[in-house]
C-alpha atoms as a PDB file:
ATOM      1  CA  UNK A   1      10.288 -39.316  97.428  1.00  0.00           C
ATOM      2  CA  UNK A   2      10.666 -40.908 100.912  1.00  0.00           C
ATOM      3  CA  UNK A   3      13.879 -40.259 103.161  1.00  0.00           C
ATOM      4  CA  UNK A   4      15.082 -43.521 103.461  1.00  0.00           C
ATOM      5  CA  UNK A   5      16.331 -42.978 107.348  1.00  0.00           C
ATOM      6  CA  UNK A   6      12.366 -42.234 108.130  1.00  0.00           C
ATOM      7  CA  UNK A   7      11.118 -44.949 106.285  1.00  0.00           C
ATOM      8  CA  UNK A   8       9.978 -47.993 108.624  1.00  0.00           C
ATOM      9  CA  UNK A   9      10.032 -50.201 105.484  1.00  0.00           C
ATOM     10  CA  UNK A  10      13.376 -49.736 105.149  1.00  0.00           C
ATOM     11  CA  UNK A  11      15.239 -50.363 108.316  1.00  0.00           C
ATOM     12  CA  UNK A  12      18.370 -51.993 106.217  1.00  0.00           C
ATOM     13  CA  UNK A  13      19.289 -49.129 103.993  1.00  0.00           C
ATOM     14  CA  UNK A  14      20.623 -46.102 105.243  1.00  0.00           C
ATOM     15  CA  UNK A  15      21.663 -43.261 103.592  1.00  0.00           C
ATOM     16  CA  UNK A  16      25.174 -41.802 104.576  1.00  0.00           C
ATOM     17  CA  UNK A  17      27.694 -39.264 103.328  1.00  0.00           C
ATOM     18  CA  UNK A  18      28.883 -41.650 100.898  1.00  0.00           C
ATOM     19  CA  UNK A  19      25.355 -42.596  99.387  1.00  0.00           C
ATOM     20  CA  UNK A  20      23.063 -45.739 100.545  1.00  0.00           C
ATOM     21  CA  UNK A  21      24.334 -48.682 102.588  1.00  0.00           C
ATOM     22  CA  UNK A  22      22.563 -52.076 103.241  1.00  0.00           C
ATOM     23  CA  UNK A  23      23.091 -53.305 106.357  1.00  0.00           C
ATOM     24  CA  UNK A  24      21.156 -56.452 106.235  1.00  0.00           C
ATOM     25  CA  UNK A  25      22.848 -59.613 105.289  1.00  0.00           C
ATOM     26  CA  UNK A  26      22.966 -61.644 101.833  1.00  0.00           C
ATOM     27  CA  UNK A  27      23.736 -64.984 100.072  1.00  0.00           C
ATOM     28  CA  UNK A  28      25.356 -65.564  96.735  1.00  0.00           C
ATOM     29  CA  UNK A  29      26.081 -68.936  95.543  1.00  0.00           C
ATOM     30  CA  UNK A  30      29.459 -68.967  93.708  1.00  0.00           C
ATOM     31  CA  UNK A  31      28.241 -70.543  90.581  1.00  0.00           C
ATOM     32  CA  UNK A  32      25.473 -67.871  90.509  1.00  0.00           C
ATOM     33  CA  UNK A  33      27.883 -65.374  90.094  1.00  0.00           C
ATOM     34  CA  UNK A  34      29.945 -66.811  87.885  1.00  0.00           C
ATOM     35  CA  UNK A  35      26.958 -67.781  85.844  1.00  0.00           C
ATOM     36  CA  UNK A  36      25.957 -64.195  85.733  1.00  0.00           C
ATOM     37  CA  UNK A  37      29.572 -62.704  85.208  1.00  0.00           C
ATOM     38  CA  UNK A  38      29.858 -64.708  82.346  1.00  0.00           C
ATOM     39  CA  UNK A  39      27.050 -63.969  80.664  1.00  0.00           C
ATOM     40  CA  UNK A  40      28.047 -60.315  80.536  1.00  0.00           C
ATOM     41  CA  UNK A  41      31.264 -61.010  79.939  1.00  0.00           C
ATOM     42  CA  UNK A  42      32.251 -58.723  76.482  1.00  0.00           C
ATOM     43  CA  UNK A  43      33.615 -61.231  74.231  1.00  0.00           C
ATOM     44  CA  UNK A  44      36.515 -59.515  71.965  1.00  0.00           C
ATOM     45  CA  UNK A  45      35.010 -59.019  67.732  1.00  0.00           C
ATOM     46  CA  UNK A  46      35.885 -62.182  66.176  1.00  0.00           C
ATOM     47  CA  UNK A  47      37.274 -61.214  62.967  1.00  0.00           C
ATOM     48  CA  UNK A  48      39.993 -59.075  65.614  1.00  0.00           C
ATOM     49  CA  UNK A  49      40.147 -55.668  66.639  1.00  0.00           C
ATOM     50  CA  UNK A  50      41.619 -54.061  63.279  1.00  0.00           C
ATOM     51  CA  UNK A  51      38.816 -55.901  60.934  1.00  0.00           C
ATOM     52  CA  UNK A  52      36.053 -53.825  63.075  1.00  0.00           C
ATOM     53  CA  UNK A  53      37.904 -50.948  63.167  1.00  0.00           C
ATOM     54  CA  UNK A  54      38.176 -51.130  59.463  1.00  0.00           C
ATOM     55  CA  UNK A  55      34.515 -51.730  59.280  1.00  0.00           C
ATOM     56  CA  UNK A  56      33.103 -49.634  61.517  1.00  0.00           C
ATOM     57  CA  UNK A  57      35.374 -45.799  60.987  1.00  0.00           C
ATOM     58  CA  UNK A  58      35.751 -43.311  58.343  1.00  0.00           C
ATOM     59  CA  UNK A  59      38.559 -41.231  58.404  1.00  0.00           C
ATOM     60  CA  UNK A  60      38.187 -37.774  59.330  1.00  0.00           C
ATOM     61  CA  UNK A  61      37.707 -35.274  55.674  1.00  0.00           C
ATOM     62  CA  UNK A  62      39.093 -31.954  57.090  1.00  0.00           C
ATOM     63  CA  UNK A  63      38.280 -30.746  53.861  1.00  0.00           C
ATOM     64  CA  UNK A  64      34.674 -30.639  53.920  1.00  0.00           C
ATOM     65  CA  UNK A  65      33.432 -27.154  54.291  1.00  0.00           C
ATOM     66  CA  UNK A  66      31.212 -25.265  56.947  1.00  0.00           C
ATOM     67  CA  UNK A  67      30.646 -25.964  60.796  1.00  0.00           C
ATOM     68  CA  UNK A  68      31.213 -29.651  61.466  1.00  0.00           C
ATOM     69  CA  UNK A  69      31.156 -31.758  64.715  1.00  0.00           C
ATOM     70  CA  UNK A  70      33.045 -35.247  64.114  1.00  0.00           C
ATOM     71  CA  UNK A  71      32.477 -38.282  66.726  1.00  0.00           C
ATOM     72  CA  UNK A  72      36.022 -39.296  67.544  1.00  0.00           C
ATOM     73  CA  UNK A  73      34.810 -42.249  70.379  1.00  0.00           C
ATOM     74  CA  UNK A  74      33.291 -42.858  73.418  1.00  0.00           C
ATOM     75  CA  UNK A  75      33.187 -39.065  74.979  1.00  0.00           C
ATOM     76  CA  UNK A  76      35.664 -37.418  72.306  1.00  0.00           C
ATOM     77  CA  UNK A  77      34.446 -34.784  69.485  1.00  0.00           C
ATOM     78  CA  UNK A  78      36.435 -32.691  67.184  1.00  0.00           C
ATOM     79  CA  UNK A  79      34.153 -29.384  66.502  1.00  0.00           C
ATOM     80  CA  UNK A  80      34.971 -26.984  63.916  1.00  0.00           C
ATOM     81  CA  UNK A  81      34.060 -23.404  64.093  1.00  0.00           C
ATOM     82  CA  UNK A  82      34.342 -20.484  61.560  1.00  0.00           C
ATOM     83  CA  UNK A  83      37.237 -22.534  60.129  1.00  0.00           C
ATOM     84  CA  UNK A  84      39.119 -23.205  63.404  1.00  0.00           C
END
């Protein structure tokens, strides 16, 4: 890996406290970015929200014996442990 201050290729990026920063200049055409913002645009499910979450959950069986691990959503587990 090259440092980016020593690099001659690179005399528009610098690397700061806060990361890299480009100091050249750029163009973007307004309908070019709202061409591309659109097409990653998340569109909503289109039977609603409560039809997918109907579809796509389980609910949670407490009951079920042993160690488990359940995937609540996005970054949220429930673990269970010797029965705690």
């Amino acid at each position: 890996m090259t440092n980016l201050k020593q690099d001659p290729t690179t005399k528009k990026i610098r690397q700061t406290a806060k990361g890299l920063r480009y100091d050249g200049s750029f163009k973007i055409k307004i309908g070019e970015f709202i061409r591309w913002r659109l097409a990653r645009r998340v569109l909503p499910p289109k039977a609603g929200y409560y039809a997918f979450n109907q579809s796509w959950s389980e609910p949670i069986d407490l009951s079920l014996p042993d160690n488990r691990v359940w995937w609540i959503g996005h970054s949220t587990t429930l673990i269970r442990l010797n029965g705690k």
